[in-house]
C-alpha atoms as a PDB file:
ATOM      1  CA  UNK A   1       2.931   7.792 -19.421  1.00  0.00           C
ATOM      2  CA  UNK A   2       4.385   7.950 -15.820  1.00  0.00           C
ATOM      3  CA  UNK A   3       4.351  11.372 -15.933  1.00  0.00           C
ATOM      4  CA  UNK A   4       0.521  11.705 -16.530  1.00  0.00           C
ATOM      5  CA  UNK A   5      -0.006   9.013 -13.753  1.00  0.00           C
ATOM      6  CA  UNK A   6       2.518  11.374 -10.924  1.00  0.00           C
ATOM      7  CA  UNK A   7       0.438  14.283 -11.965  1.00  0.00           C
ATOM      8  CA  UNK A   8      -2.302  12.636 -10.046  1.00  0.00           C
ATOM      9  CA  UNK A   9      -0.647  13.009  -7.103  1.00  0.00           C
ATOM     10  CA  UNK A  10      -0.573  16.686  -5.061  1.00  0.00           C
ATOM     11  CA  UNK A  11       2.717  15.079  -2.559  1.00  0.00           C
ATOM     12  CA  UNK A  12       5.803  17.492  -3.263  1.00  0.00           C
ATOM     13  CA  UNK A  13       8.043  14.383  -2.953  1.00  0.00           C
ATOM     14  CA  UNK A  14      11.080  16.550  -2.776  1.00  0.00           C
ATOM     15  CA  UNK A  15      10.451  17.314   0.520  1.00  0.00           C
ATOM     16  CA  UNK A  16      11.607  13.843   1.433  1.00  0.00           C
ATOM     17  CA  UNK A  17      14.740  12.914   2.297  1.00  0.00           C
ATOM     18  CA  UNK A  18      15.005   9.684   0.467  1.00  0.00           C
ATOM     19  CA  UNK A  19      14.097  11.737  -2.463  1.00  0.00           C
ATOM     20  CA  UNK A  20      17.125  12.980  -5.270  1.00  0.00           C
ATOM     21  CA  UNK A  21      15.540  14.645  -8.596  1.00  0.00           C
ATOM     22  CA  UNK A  22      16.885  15.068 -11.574  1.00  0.00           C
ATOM     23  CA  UNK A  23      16.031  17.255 -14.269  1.00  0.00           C
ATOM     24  CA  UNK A  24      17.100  17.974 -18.279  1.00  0.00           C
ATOM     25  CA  UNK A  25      17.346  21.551 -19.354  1.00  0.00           C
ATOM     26  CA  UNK A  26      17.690  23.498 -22.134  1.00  0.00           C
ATOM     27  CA  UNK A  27      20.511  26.153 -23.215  1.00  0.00           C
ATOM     28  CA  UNK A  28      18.422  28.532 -21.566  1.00  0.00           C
ATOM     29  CA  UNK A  29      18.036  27.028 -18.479  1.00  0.00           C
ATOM     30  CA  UNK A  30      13.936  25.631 -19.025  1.00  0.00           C
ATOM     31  CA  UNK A  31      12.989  22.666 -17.747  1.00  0.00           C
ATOM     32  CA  UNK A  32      12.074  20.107 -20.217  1.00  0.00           C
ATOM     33  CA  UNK A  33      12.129  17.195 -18.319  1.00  0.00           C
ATOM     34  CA  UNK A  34      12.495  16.420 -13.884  1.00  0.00           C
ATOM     35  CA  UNK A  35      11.958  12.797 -12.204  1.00  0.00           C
ATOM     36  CA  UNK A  36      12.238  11.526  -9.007  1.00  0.00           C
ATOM     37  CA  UNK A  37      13.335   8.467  -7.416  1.00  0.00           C
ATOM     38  CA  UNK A  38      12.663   7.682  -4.006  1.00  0.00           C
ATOM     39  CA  UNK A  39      15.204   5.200  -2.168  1.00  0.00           C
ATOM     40  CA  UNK A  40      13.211   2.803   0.664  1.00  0.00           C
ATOM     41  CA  UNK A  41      15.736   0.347   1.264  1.00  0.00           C
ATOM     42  CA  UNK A  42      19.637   0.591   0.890  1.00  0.00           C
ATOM     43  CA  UNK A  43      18.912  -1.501  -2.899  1.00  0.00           C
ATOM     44  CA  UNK A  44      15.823  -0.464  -3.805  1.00  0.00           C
ATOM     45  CA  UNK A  45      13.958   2.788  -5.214  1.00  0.00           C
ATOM     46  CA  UNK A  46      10.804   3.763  -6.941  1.00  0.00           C
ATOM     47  CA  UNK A  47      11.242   5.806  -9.970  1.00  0.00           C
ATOM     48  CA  UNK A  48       8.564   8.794 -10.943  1.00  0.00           C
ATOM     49  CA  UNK A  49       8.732  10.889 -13.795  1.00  0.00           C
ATOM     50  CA  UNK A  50       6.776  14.445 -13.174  1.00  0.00           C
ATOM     51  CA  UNK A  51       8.122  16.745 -16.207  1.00  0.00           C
ATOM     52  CA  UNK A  52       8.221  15.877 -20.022  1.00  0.00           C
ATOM     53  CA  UNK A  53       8.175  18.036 -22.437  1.00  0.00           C
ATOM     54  CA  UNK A  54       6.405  17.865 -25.907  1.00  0.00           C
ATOM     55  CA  UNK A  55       9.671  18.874 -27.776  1.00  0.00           C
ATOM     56  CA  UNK A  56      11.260  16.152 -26.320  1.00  0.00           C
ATOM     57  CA  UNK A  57       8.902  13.248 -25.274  1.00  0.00           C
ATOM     58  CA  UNK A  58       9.654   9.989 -27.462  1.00  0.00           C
ATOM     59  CA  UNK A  59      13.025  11.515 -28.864  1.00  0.00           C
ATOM     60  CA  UNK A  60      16.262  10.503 -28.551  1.00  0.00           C
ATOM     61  CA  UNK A  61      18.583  13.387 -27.244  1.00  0.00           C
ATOM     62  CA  UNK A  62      22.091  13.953 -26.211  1.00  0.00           C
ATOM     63  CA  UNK A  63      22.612  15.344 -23.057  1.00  0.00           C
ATOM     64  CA  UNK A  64      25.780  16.811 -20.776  1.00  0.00           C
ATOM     65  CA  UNK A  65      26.021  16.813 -16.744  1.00  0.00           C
ATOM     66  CA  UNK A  66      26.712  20.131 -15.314  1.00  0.00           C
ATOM     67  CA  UNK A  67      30.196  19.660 -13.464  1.00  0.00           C
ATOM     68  CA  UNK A  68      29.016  21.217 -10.219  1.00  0.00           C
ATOM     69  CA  UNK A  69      25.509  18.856 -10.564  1.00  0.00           C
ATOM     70  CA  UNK A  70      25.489  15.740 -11.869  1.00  0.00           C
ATOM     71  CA  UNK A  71      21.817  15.753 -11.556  1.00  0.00           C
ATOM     72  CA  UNK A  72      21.709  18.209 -13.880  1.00  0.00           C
ATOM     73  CA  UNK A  73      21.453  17.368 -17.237  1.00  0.00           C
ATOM     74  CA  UNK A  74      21.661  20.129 -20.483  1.00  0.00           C
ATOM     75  CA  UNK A  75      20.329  19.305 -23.430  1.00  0.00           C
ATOM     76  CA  UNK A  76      22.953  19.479 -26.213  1.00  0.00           C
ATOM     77  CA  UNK A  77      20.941  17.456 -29.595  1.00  0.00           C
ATOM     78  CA  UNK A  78      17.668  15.998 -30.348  1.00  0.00           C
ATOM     79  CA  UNK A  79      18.591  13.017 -32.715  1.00  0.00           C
ATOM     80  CA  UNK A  80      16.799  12.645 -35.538  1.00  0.00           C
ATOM     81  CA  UNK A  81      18.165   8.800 -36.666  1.00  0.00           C
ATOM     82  CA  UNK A  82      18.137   6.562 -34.250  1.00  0.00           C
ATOM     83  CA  UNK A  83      21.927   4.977 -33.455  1.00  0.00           C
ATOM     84  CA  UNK A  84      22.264   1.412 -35.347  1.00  0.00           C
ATOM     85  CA  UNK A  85      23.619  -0.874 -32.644  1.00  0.00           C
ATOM     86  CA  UNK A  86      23.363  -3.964 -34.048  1.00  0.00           C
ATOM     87  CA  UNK A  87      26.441  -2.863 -36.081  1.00  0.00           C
ATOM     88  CA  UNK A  88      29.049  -2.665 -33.123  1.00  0.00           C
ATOM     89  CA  UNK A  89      30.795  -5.784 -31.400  1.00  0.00           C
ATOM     90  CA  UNK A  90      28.343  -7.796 -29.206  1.00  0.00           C
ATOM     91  CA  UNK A  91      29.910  -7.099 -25.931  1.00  0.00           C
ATOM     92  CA  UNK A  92      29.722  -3.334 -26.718  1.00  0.00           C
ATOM     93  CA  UNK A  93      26.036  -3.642 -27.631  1.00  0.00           C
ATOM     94  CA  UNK A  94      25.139  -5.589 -24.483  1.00  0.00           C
ATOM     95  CA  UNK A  95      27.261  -4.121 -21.801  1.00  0.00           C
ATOM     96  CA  UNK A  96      27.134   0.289 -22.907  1.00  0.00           C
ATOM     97  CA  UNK A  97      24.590   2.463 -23.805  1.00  0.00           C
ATOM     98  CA  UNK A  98      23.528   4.448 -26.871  1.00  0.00           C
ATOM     99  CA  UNK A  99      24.463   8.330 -25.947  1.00  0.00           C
ATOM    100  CA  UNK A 100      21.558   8.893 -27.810  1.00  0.00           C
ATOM    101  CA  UNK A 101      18.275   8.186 -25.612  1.00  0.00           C
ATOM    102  CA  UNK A 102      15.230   9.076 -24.622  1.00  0.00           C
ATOM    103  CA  UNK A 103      15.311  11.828 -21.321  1.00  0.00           C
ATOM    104  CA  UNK A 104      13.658   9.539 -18.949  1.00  0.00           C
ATOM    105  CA  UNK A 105      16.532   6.938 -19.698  1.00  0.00           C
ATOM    106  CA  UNK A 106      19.131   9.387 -19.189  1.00  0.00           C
ATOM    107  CA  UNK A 107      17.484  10.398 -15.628  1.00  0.00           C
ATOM    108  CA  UNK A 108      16.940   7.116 -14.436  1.00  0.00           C
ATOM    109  CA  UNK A 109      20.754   5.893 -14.658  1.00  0.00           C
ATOM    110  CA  UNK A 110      21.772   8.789 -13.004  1.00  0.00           C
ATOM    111  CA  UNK A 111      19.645   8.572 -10.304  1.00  0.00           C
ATOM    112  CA  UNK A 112      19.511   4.961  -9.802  1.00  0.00           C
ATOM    113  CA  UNK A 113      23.778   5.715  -9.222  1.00  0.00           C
ATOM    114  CA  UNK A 114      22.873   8.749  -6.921  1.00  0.00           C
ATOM    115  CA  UNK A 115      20.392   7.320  -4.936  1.00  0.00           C
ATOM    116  CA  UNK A 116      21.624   2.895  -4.537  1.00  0.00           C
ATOM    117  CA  UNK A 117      25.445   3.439  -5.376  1.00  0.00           C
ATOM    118  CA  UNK A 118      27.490   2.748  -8.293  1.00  0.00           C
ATOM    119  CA  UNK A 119      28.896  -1.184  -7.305  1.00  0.00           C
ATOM    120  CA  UNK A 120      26.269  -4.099  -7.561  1.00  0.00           C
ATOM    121  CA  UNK A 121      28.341  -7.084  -7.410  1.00  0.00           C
ATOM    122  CA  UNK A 122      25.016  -8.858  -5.973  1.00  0.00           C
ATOM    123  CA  UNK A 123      22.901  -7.478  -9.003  1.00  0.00           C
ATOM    124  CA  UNK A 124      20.506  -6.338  -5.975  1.00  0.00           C
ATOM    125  CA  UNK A 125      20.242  -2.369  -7.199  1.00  0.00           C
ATOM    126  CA  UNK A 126      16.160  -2.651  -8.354  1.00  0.00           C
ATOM    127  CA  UNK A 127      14.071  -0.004  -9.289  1.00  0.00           C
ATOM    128  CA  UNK A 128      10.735   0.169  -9.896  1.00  0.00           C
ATOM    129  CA  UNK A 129       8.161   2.206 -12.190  1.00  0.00           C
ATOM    130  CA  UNK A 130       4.644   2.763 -12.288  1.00  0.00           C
ATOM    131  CA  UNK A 131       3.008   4.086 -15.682  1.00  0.00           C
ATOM    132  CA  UNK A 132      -0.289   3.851 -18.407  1.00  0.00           C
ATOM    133  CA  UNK A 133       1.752   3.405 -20.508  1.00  0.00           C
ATOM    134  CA  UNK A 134       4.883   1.119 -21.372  1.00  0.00           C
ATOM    135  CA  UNK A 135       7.021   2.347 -24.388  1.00  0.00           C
ATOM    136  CA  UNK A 136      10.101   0.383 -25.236  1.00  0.00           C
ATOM    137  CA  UNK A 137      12.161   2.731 -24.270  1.00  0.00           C
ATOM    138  CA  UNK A 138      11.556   1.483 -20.607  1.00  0.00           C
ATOM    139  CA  UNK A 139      12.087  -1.664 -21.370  1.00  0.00           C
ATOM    140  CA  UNK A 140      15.080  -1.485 -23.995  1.00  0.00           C
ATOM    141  CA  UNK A 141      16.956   1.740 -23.056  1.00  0.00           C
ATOM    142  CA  UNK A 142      16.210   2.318 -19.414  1.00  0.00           C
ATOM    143  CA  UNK A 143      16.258  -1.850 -18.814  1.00  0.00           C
ATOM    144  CA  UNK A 144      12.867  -1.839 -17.050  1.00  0.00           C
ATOM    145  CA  UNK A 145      12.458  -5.506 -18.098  1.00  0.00           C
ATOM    146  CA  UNK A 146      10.694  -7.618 -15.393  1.00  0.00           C
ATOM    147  CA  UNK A 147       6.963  -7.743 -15.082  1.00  0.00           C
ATOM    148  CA  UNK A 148       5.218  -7.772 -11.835  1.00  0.00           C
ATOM    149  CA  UNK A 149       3.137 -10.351 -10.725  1.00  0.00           C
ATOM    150  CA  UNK A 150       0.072  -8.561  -9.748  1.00  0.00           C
ATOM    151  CA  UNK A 151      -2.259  -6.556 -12.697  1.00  0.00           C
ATOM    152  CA  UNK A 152      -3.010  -2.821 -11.654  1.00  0.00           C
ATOM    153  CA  UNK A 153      -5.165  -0.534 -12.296  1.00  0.00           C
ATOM    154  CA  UNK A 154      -7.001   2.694 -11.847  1.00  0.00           C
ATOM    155  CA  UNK A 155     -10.555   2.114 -11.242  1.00  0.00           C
ATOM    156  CA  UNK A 156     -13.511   4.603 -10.509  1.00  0.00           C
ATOM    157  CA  UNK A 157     -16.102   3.091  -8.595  1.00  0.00           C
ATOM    158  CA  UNK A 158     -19.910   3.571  -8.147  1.00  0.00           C
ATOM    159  CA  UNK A 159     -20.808   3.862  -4.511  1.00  0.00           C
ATOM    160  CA  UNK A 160     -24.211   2.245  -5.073  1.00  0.00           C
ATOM    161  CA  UNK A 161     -22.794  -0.394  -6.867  1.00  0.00           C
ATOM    162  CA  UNK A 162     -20.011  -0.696  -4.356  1.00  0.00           C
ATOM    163  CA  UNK A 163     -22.168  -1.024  -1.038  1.00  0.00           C
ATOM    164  CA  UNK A 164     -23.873  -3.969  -1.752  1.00  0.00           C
ATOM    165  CA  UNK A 165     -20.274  -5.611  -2.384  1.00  0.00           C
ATOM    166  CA  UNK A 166     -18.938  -5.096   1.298  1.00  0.00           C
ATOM    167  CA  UNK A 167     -18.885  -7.520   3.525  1.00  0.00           C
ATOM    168  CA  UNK A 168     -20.745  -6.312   7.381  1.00  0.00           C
ATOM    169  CA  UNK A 169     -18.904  -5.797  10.160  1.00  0.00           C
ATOM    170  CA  UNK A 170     -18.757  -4.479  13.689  1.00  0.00           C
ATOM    171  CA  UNK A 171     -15.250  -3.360  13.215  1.00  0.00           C
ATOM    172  CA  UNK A 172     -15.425   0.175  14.846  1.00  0.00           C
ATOM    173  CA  UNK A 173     -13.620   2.747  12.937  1.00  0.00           C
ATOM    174  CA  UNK A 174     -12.006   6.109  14.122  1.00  0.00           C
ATOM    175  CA  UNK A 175     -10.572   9.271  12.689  1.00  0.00           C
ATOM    176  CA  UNK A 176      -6.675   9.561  13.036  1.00  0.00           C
ATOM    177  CA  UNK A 177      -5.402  12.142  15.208  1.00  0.00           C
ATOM    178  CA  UNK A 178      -1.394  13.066  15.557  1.00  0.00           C
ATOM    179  CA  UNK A 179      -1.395  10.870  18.639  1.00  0.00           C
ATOM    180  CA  UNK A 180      -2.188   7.955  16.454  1.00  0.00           C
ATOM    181  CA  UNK A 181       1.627   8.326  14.455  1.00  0.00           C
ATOM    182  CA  UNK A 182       3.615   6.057  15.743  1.00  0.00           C
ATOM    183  CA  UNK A 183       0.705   3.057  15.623  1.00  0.00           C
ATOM    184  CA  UNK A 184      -0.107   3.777  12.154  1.00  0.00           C
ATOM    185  CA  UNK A 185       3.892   3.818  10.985  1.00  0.00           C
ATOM    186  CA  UNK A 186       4.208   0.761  12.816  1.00  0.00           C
ATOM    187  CA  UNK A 187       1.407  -0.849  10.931  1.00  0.00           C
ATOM    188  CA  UNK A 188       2.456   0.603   7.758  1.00  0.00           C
ATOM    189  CA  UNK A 189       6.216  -0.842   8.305  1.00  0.00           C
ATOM    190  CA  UNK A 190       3.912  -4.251   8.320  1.00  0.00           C
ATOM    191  CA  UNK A 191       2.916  -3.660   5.034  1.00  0.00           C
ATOM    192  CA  UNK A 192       5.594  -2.642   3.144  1.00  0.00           C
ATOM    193  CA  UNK A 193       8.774  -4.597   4.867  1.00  0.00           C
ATOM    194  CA  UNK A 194      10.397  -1.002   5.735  1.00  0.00           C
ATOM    195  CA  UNK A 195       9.701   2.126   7.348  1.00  0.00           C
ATOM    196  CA  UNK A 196       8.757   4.991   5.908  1.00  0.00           C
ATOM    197  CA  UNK A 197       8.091   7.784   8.786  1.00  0.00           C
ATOM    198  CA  UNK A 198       8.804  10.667   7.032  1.00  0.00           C
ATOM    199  CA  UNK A 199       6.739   9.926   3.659  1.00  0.00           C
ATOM    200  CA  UNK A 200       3.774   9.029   6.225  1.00  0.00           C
ATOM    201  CA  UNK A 201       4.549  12.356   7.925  1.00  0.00           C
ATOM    202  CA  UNK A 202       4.032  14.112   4.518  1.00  0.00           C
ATOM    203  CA  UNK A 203       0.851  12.168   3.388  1.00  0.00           C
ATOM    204  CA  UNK A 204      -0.625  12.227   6.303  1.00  0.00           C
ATOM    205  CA  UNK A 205      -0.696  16.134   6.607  1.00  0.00           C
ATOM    206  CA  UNK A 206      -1.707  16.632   2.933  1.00  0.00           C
ATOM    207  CA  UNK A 207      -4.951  13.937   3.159  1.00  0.00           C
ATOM    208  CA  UNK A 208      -8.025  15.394   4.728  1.00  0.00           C
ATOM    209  CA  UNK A 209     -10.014  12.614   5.700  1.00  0.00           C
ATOM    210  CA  UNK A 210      -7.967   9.627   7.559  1.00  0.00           C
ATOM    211  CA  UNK A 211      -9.637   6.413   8.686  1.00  0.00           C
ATOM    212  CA  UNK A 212      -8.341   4.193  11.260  1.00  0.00           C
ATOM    213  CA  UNK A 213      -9.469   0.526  12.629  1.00  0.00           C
ATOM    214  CA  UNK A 214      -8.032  -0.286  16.123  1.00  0.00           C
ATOM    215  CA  UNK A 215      -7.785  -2.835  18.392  1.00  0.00           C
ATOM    216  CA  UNK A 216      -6.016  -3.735  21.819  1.00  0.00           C
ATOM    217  CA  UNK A 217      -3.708  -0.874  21.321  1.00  0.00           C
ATOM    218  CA  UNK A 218      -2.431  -1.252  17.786  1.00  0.00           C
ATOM    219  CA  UNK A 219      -3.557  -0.551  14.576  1.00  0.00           C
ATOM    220  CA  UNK A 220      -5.244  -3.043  11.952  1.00  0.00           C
ATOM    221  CA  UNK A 221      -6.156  -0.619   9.161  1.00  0.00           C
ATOM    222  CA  UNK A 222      -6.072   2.266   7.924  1.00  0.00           C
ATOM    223  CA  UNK A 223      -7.359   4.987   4.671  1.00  0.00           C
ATOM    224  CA  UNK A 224      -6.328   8.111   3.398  1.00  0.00           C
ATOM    225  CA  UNK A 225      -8.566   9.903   0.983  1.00  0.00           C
ATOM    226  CA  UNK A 226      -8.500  13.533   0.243  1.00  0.00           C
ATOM    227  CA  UNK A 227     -12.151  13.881   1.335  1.00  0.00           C
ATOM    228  CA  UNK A 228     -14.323  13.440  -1.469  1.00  0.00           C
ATOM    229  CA  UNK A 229     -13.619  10.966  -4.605  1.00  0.00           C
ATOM    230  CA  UNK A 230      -9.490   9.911  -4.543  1.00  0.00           C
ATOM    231  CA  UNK A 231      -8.721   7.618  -2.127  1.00  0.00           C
ATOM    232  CA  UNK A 232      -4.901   7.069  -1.997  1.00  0.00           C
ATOM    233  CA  UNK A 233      -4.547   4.157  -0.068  1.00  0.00           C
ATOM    234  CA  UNK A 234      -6.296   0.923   2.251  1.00  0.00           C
ATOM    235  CA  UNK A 235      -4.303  -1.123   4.093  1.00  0.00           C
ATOM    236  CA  UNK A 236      -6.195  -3.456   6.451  1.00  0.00           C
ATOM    237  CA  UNK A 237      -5.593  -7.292   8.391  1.00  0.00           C
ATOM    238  CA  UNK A 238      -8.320  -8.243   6.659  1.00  0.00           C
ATOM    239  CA  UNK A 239     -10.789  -8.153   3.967  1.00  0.00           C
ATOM    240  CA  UNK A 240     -13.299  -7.060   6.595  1.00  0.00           C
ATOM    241  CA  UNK A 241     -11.553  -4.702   7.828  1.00  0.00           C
ATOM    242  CA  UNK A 242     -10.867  -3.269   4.228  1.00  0.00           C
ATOM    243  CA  UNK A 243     -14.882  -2.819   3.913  1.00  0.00           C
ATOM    244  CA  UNK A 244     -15.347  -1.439   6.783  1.00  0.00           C
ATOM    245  CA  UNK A 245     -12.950   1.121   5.951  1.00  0.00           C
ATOM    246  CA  UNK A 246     -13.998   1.914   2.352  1.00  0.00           C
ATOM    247  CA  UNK A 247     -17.635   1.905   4.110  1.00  0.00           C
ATOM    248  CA  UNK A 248     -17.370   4.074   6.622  1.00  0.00           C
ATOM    249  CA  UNK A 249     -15.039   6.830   4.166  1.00  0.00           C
ATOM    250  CA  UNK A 250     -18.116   6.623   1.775  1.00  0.00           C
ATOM    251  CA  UNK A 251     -20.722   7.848   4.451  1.00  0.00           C
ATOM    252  CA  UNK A 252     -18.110  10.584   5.989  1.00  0.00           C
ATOM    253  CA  UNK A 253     -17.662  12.113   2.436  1.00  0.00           C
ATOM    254  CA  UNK A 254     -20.899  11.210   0.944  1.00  0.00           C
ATOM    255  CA  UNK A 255     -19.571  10.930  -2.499  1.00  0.00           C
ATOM    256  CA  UNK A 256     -20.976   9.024  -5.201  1.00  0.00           C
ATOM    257  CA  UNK A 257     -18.116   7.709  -6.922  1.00  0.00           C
ATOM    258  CA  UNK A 258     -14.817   6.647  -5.451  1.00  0.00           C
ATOM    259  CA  UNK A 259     -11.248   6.172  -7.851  1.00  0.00           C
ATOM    260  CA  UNK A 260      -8.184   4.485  -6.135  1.00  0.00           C
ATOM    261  CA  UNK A 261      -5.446   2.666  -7.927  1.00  0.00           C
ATOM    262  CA  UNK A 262      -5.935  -1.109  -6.708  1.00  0.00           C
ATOM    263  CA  UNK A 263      -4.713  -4.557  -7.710  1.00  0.00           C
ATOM    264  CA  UNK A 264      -7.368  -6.441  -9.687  1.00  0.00           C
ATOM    265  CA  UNK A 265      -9.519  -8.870  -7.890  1.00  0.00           C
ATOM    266  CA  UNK A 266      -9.001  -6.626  -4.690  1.00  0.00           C
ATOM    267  CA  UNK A 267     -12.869  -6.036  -4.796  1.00  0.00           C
ATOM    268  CA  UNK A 268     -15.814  -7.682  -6.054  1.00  0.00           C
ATOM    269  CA  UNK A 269     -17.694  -4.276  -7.709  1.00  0.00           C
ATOM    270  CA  UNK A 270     -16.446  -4.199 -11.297  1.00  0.00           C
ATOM    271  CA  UNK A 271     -15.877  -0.285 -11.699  1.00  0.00           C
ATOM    272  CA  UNK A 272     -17.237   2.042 -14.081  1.00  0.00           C
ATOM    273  CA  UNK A 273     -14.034   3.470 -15.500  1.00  0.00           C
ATOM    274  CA  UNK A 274     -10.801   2.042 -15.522  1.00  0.00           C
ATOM    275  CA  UNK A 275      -7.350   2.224 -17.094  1.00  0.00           C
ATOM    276  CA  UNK A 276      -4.120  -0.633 -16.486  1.00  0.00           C
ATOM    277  CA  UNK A 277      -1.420   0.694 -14.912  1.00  0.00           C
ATOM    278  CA  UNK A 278       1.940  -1.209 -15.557  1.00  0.00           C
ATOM    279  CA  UNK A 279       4.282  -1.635 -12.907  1.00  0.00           C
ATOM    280  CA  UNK A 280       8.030  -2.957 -14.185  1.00  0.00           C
ATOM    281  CA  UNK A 281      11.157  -3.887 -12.415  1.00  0.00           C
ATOM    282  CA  UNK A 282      14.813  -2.847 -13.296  1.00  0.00           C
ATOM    283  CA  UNK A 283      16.255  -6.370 -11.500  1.00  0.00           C
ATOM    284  CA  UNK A 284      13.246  -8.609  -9.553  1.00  0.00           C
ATOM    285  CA  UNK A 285      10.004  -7.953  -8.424  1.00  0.00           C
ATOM    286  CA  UNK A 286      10.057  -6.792  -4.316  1.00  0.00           C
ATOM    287  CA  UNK A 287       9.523  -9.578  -1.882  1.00  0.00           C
ATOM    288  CA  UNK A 288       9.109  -7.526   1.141  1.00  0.00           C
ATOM    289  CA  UNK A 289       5.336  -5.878   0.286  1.00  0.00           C
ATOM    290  CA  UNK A 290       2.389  -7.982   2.128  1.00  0.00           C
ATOM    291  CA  UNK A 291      -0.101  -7.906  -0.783  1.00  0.00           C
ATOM    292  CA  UNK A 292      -2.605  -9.404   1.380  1.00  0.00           C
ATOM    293  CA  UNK A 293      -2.909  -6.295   3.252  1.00  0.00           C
ATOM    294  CA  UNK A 294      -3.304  -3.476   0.364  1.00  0.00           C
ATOM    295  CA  UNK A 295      -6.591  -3.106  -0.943  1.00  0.00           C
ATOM    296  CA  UNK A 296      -5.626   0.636  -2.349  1.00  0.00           C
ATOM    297  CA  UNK A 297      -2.034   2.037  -3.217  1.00  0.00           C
ATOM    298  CA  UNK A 298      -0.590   5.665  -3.500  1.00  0.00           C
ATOM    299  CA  UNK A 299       0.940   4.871  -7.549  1.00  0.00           C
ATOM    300  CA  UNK A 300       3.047   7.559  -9.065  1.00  0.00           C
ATOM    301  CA  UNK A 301       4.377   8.228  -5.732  1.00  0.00           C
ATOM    302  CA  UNK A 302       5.867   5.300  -3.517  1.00  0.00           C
ATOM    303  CA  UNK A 303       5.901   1.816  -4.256  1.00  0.00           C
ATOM    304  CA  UNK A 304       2.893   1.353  -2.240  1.00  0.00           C
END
């Protein structure tokens, strides 16, 4: 599920300001369910779900908004039948909703409104999801229904398998120091088609080992690891670059094992462990991301 793939992740993502969360609650005021979405561009957003509760994971439920927060959502029923739609008019079945539906539907819509707006005469309101698994409730209830075009996945790498892979190179690499901001969210705003200062801001604080590649005054890669086997994210010019990166992380740390979340094909070392992750659209898959650049992404918290 999403939510096992954001518990991954140590970022409080509520500290951002592109960040709204929503959560479901019972009559007693416990949290059974929260997710976040995090807006990067005026129409787009990236969906995480961080709370889900036994009682009500896979069920459909009823909920109410609390009138002084709509983000708020009380639980009022758990269904126990699920609603037979095909029985109402066409029209109704295509264009409303079951009340009915599973929590993470319920938070979605209401944040997707929150966070992009409530008119899409352009059809350009997308969000996007990362998760292990895909139920069809994504897909059916919460209209998660385009595919990306890269695979993903969650791969745990041997170093001494690894080495070998990597291509040499004189690239020198440096650590990142605070003076090094405004290069690296430059470079960053490269990769992704947007800028993202204050997620960068909160990453790097929380990483504890940060890699850079320079050159003639700008940056040309970069990776964030939290100093021993996670790395959260590579983002270099070029594939050489990317080795040198992942190369010189490896001997700072001296771990034996690294596990990143990657695109497959991204490197030539088949890992030990891994697990698909499946990333799904609400509207079209993003055009702005230069996939030629990522060789490691930060899933379960931003889009990349």
């Amino acid at each position: 599920m999403s939510v096992e793939l954001a518990q991954l992740n140590k970022l409080d993502t509520t500290k951002l300001p592109e960040a709204s969360v929503a959560f479901v609650k019972n009559g007693s005021g416990k949290t059974l369910a929260r997710e976040t979405i995090i807006k990067y561009t005026p129409s787009l957003a990236y969906a995480v779900v961080q709370e889900l509760d036994s009682s009500i994971l896979g069920k459909d439920i009823i909920v109410e908004k609390k009138p002084e927060d709509s983000l708020q959502l009380k639980l009022i029923t758990i269904e126990t039948v699920k609603e037979n739609r095909r029985l109402l008019p066409i029209a109704q079945q295509f264009h409303t909703v079951a009340d009915g539906r599973h929590a993470e539907c319920h938070m979605t819509d209401i944040l997707s409104t929150h966070s992009l707006g409530t008119y899409n005469l352009d059809l350009k309101k997308n969000v996007t999801i990362d998760s292990f698994e895909l139920t069809d409730s994504w897909r059916d209830d919460a209209g998660f229904i385009v595919t990306d075009r890269n695979v993903y996945l969650q791969g745990t790498y041997d170093v001494a398998k690894l080495l070998p892979t990597l291509i040499a190179s004189s690239q020198k690499i440096s650590a990142y120091t605070k003076a090094d901001f405004d290069l690296v969210a430059d470079f960053d705003s490269t990769v992704c088609g947007f800028s993202r200062d204050a997620y960068l801001t909160l990453l790097l604080a929380s990483s504890s080992t940060i890699l850079l590649a320079k050159s003639s005054g700008s940056i040309d890669g970069i990776i964030v690891g939290n100093g021993a086997d996670r790395i959260n994210l590579i983002y270099a010019e070029t594939i050489e670059i990317a080795h040198a990166l992942l190369k010189s992380y490896v001997e700072k740390t001296k771990v034996k094992q690294v596990t990143m979340f990657t695109v497959q094909g991204a490197w030539e070392c088949q890992p030990t462990k891994q697990r698909p992750v499946h990333r799904r659209h609400t509207r079209a898959v993003p055009s702005l991301i230069k996939w030629a650049k990522i060789y490691a992404l930060n899933m379960g918290v931003h889009i990349v």
